[in-house]
Protein backbone atom coordinates (compact mmCIF):
# COMPACT_ATOMS: atom_id res chain seq x y z
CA UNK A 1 110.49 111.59 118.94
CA UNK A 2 108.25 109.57 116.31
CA UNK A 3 109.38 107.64 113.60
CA UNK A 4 108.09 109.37 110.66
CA UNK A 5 107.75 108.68 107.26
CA UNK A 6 106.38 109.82 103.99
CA UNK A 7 104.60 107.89 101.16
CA UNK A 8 105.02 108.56 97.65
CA UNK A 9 102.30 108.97 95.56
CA UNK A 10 102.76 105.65 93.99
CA UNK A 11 102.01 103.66 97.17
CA UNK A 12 99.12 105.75 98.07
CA UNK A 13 97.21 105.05 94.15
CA UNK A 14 97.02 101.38 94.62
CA UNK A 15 93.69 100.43 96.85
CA UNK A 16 94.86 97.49 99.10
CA UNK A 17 98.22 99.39 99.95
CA UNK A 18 96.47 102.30 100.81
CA UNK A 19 94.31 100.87 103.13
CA UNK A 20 97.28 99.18 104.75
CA UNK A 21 100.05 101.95 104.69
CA UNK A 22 96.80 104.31 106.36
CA UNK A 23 95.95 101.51 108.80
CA UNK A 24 99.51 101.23 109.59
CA UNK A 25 99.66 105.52 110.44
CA UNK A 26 96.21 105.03 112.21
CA UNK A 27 97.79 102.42 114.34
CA UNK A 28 100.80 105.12 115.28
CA UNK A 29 103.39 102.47 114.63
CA UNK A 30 104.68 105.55 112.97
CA UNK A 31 103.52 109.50 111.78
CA UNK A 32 102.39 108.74 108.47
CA UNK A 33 103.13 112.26 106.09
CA UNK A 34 102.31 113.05 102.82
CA UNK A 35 101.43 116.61 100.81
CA UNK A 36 98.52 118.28 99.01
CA UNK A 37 101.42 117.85 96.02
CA UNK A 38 101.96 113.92 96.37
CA UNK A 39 97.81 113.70 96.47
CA UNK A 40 97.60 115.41 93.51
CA UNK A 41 99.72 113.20 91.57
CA UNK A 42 97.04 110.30 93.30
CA UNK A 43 94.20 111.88 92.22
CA UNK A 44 95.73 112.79 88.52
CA UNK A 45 96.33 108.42 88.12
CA UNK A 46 92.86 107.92 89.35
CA UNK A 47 91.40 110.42 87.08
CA UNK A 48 93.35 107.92 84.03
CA UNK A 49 91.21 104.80 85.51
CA UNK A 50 88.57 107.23 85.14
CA UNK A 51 86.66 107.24 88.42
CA UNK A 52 84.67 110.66 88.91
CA UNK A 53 86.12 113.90 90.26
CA UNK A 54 83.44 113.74 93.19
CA UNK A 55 84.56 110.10 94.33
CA UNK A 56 88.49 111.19 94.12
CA UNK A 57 87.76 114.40 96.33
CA UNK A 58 85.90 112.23 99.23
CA UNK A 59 89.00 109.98 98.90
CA UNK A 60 91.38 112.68 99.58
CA UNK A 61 89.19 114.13 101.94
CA UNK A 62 89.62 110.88 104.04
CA UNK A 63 92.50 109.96 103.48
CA UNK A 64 93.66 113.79 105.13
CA UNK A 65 91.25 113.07 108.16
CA UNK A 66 92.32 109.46 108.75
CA UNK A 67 95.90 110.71 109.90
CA UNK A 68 96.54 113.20 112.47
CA UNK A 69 98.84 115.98 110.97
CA UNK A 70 99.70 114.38 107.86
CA UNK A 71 99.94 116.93 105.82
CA UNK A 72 103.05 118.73 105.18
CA UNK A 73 103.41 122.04 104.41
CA UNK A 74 106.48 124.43 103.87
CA UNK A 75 108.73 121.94 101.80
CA UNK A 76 108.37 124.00 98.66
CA UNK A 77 111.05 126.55 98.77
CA UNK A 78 113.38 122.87 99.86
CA UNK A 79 112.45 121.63 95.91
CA UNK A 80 114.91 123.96 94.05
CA UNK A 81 118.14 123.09 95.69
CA UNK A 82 117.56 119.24 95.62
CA UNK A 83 118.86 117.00 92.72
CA UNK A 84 116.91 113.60 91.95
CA UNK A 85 117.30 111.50 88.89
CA UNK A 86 114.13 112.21 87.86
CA UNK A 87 113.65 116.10 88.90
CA UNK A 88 109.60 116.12 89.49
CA UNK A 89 110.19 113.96 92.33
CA UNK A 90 111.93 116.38 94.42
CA UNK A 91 108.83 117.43 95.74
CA UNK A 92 108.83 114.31 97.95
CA UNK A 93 112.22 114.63 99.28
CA UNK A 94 111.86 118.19 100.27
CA UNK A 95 108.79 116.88 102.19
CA UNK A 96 110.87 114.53 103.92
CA UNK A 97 113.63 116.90 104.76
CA UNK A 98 110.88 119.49 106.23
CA UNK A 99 108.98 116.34 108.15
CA UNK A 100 112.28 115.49 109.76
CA UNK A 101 111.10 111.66 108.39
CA UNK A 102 113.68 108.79 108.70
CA UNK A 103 112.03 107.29 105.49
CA UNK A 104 110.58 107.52 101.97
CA UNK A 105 108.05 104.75 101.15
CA UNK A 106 107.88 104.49 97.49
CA UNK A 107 107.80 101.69 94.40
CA UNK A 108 110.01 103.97 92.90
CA UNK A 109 113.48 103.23 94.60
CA UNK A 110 115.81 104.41 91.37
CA UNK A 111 114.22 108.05 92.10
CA UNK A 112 115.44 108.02 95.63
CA UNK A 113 119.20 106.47 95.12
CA UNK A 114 121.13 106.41 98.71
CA UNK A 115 123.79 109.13 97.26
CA UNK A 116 121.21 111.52 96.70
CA UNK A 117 119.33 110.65 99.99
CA UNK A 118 122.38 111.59 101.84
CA UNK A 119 121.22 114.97 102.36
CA UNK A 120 120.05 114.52 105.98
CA UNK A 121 117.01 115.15 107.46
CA UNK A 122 116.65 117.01 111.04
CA UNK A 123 116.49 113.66 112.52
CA UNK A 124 119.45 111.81 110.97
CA UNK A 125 119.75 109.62 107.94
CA UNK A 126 117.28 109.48 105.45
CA UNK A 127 115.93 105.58 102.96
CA UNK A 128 113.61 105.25 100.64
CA UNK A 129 112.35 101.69 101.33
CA UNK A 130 110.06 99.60 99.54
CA UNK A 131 106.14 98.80 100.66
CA UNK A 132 107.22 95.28 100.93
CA UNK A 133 110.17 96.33 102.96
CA UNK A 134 107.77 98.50 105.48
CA UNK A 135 106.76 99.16 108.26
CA UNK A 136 109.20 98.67 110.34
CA UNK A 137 112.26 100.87 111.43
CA UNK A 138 115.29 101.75 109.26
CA UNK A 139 118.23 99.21 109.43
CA UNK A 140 121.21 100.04 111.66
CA UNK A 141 124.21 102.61 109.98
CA UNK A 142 125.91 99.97 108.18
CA UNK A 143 123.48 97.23 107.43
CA UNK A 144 122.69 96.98 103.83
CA UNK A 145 119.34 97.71 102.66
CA UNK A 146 117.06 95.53 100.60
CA UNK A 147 116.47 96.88 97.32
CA UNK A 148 112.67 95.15 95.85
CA UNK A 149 111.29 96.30 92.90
């Protein structure tokens, strides 16, 4: 079974750690997962820079041929049932929950607190980690994990 994992939009808008979290799915270290949702909340904070609606669709465009099956579909009717801190991110943990990933790879780690992330996956436990704390595989039951910011 692969380790999979989802970004969050806000590790996908930067440029450098885009290129490196896609490299890192290209290499299949791990099945790198995201949704047409989480790319539209890219695309809306690159609009705010502004670079041009044609440039932003190419993006997208390669950024959804650069993985095999990243995309994740199905999650939506997930969203309604799941409680977050801040509500518009359930989005990304119903994605996770329909992906089966092991972890959420976001900036945004007070979203994703461990009590709410107890809700398990169909693979077992399910962190939100930190870029700086990824890739690599989730810590073992027990071990604590490091919070960055």
């Amino acid at each position: 079974m692969a380790f999979v994992v989802v970004y969050d939009a806000c590790v996908l808008y930067p440029n450098t750690l885009r290129d490196l979290l896609i490299r890192v799915g290209q290499a299949r270290i791990m099945q790198a997962r995201w949704t047409e949702q989480i790319l539209d909340e890219v695309d809306r904070a690159l609009a705010a820079r502004p670079i041009e609606e044609s440039r932003r669709r190419v993006l997208r465009e390669r950024m959804n041929a650069a993985i095999r099956d990243c995309l994740i579909t199905g999650h939506e009717p997930l969203i309604e049932g799941l409680k977050l801190p801040d509500p518009d991110d359930r989005h990304v943990l119903a994605a996770a929950i329909k992906a089966g990933a092991q972890v959420i790879v976001t900036s945004n780690l007070k979203d994703f607190p461990s009590a709410y992330l107890a809700v398990r996956s169909a693979q077992g436990a399910l962190l939100a980690l930190p870029p700086m704390g990824f890739p690599g595989p989730p810590p073992a039951p027990g071990v604590p994990v490091s919070r960055h910011r």
